[in-house]
N, C-alpha and C. Protein backbone atom coordinates (compact mmCIF):
# COMPACT_ATOMS: atom_id res chain seq x y z
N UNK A 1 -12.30 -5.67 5.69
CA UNK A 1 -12.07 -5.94 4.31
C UNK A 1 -10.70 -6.55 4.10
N UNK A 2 -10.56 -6.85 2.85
CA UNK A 2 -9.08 -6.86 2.65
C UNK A 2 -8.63 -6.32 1.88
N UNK A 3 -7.10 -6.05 1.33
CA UNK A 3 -6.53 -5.59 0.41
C UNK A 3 -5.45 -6.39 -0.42
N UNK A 4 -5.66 -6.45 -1.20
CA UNK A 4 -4.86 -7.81 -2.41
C UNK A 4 -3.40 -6.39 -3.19
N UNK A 5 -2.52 -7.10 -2.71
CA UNK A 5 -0.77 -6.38 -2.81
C UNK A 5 -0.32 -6.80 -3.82
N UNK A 6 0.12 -6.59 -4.90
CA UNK A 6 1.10 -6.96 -6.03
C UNK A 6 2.53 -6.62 -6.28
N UNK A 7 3.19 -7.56 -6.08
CA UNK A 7 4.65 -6.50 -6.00
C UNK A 7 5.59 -7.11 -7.20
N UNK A 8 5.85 -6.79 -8.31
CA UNK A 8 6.76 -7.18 -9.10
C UNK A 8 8.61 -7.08 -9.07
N UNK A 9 8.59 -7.74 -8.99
CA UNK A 9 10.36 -8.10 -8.68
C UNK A 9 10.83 -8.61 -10.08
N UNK A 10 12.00 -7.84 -10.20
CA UNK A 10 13.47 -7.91 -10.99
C UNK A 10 13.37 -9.28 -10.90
N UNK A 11 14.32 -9.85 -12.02
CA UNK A 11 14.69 -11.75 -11.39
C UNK A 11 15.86 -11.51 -11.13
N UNK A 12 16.54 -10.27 -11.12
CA UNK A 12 18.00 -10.27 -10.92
C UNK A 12 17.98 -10.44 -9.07
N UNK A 13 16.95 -9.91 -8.71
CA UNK A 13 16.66 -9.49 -6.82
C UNK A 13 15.90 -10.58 -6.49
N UNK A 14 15.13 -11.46 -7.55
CA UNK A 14 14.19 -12.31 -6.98
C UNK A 14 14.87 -13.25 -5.68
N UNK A 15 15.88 -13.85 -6.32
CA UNK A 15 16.81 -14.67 -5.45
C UNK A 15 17.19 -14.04 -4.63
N UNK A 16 17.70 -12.90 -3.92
CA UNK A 16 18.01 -12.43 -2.64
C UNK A 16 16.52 -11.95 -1.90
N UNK A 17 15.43 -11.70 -2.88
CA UNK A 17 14.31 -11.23 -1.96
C UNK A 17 13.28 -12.41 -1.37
N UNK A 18 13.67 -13.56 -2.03
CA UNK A 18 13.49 -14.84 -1.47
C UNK A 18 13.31 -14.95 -0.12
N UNK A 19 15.22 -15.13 0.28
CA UNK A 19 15.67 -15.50 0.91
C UNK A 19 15.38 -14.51 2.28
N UNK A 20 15.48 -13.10 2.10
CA UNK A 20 15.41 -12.14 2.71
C UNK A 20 13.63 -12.78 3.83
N UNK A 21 12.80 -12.54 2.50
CA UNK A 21 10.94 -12.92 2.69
C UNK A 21 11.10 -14.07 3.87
N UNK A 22 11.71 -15.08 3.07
CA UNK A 22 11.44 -16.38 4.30
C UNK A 22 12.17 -15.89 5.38
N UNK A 23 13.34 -15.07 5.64
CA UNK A 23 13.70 -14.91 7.13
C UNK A 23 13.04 -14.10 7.84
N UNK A 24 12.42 -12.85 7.07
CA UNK A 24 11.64 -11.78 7.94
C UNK A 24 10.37 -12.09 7.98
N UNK A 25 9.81 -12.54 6.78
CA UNK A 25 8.11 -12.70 6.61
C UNK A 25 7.14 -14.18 6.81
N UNK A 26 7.51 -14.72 7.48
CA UNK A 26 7.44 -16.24 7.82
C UNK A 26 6.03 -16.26 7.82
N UNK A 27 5.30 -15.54 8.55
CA UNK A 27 3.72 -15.33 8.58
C UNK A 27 3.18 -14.68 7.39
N UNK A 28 3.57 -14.34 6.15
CA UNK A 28 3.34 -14.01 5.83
C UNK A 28 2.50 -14.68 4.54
N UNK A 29 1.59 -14.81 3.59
CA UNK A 29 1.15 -15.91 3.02
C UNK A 29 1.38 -14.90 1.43
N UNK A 30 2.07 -15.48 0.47
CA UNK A 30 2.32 -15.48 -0.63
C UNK A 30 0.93 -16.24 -1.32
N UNK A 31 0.29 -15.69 -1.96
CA UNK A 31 -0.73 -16.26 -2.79
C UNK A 31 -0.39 -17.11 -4.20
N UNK A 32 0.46 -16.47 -4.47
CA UNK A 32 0.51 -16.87 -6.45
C UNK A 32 2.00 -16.01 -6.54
N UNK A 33 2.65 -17.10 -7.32
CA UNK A 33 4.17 -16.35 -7.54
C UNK A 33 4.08 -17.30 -8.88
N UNK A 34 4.32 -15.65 -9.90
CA UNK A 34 4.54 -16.33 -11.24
C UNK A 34 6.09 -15.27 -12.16
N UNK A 35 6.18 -15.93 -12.51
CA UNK A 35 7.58 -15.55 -13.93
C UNK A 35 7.31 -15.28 -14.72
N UNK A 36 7.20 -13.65 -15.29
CA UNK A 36 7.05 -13.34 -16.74
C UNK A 36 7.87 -13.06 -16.95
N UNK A 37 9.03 -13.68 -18.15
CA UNK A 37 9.90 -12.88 -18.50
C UNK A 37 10.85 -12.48 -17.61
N UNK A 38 11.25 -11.27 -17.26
CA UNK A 38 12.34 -11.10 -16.36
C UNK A 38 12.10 -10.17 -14.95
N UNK A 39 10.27 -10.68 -14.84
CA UNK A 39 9.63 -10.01 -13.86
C UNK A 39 8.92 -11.09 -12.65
N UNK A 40 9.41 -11.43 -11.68
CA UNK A 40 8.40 -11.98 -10.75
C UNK A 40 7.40 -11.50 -10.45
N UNK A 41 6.27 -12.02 -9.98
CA UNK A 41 5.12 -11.09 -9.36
C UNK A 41 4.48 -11.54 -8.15
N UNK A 42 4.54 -11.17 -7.61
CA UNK A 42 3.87 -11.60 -6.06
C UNK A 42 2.59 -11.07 -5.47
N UNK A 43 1.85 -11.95 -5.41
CA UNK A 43 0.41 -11.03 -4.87
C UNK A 43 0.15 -11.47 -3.38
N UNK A 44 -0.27 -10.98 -2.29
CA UNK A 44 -0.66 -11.49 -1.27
C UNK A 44 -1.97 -10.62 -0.79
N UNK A 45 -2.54 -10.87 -0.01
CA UNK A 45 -3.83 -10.85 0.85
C UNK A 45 -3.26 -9.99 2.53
N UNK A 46 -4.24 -8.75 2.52
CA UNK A 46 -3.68 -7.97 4.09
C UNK A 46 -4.90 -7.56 4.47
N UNK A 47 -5.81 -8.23 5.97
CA UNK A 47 -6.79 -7.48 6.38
C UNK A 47 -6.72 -6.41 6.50
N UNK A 48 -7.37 -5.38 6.56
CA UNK A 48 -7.20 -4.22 7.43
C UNK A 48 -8.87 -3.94 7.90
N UNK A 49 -8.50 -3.19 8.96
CA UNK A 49 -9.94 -2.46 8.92
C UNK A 49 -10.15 -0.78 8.84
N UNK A 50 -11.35 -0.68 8.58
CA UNK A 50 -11.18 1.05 8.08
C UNK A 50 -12.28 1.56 9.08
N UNK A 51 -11.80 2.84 9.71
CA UNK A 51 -12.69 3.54 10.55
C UNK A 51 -13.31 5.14 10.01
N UNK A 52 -14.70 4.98 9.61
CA UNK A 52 -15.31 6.09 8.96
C UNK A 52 -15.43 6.92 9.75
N UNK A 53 -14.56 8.29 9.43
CA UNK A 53 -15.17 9.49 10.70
C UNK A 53 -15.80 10.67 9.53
N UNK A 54 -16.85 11.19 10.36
CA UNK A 54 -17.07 12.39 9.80
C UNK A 54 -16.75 13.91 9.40
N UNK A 55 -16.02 14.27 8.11
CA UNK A 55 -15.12 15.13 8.28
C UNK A 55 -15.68 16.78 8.75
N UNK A 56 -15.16 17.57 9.24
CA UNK A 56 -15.90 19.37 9.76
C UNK A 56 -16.30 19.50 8.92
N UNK A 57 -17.13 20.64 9.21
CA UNK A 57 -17.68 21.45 7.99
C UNK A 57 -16.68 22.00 7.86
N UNK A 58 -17.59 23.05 5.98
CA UNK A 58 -16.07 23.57 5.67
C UNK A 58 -15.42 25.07 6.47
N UNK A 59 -14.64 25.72 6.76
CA UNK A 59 -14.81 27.35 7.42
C UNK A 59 -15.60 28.15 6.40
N UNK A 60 -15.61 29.39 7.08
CA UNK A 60 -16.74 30.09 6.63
C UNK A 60 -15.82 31.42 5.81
N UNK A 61 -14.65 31.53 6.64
CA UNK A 61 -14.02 33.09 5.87
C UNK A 61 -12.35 32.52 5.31
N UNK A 62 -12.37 33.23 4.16
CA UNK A 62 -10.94 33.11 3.61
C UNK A 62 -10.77 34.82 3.75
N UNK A 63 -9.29 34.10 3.23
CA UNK A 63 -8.23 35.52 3.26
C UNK A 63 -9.02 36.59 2.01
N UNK A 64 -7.96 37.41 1.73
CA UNK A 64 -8.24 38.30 0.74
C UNK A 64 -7.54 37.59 -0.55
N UNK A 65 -7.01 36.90 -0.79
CA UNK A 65 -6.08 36.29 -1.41
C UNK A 65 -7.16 35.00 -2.32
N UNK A 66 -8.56 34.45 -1.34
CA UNK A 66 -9.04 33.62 -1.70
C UNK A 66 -8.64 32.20 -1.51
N UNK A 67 -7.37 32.35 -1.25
CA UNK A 67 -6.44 30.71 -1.44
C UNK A 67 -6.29 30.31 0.23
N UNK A 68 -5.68 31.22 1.18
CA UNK A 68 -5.67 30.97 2.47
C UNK A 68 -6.93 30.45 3.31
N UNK A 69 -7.32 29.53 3.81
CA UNK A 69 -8.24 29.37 4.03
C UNK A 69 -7.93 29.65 5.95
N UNK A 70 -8.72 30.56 6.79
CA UNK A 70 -8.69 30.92 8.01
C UNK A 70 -9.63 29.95 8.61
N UNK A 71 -8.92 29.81 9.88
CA UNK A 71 -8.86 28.43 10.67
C UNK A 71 -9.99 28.82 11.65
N UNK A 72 -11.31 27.80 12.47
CA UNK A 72 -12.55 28.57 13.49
C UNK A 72 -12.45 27.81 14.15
């Protein structure tokens, strides 16, 4: 799948986080960079993949307390 990132930036930081982005993030693909007001916004695109495991059942005995749940 992918996952679509939004990150809004200050315009006071925009200009140092620029500069910062192009030296560290070179691979990195900026989709849409827009200016509202005194907010940048940056959206980009990150594959990931997700691995479904099946979680235990639940245990069978709690404490006396009700809240502790004892470990099998």
């Amino acid at each position: 799948g992918e996952l679509e990132v939004v990150k809004e930036i200050h315009k006071k930081l925009s200009s140092e986080k620029r500069e910062n982005s192009e030296q560290q993030n070179d691979d990195a693909t900026m989709e849409d960079e827009l200016e509202n007001g005194h907010v940048v916004v940056e959206k980009s695109k990150m594959p990931f993949l997700m691995l479904g495991l099946d979680l235990p059942p639940p245990p069978l005995f709690k404490d006396v307390m009700e809240k502790n749940i004892i470990p099998q």
